[in-house]
Protein backbone atom coordinates (compact mmCIF):
# COMPACT_ATOMS: atom_id res chain seq x y z
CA UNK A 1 238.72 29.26 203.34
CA UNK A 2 242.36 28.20 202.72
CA UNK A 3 241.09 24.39 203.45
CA UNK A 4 238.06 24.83 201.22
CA UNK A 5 240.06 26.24 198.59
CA UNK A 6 242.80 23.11 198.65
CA UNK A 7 240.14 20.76 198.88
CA UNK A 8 238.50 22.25 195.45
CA UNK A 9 241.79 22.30 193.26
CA UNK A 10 242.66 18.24 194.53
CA UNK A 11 238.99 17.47 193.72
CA UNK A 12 239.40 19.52 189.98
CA UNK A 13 242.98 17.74 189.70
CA UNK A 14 241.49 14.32 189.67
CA UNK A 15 238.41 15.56 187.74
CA UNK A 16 241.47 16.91 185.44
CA UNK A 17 242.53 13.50 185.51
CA UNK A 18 239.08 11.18 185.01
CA UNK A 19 238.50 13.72 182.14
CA UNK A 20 241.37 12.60 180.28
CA UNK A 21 241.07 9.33 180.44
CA UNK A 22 236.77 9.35 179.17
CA UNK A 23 236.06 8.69 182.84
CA UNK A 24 234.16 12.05 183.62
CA UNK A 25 230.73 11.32 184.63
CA UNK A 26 229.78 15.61 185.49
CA UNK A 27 231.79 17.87 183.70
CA UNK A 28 229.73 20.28 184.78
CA UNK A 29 231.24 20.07 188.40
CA UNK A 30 234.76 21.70 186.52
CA UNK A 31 233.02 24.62 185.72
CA UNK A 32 231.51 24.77 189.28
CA UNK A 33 234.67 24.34 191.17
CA UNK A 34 237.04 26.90 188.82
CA UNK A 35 233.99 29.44 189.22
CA UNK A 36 234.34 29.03 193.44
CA UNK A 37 237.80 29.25 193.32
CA UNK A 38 237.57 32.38 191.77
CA UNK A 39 235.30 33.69 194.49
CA UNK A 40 237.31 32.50 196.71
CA UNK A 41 240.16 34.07 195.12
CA UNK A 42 238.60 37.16 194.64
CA UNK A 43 237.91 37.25 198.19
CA UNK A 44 241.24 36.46 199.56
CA UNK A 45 242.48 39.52 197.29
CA UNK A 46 239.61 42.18 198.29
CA UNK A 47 240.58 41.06 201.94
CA UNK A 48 244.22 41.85 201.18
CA UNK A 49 243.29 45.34 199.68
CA UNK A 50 241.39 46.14 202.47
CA UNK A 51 241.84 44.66 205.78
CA UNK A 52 240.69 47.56 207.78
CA UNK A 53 237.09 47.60 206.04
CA UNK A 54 234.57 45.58 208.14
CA UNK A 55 230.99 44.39 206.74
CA UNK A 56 231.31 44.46 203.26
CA UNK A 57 229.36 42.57 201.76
């Protein structure tokens, strides 16, 4: 997930970018990568909570 994760916030850092220079052609696809970065987030820290729980889902 760590390489999913770094490969979202480069992707939203030149969307960052193309958006301030009038270049964005989806600004939708911000919303969609700070929302999975979250989850992913989320994840990493309900992992860190609990490492000795298995299956949650």
């Amino acid at each position: 997930m760590g390489r999913v994760a770094e490969e979202l916030r480069r992707e939203r850092f030149h969307l960052r970018v193309q958006q301030q220079t009038g270049q964005l052609e989806k600004p939708n696809r911000l919303r969609e990568i700070r929302r999975t970065l979250a989850r992913i987030e989320t994840t990493k820290s309900q992992n860190r909570k609990a490492p000795g729980r298995k299956g949650v889902s």
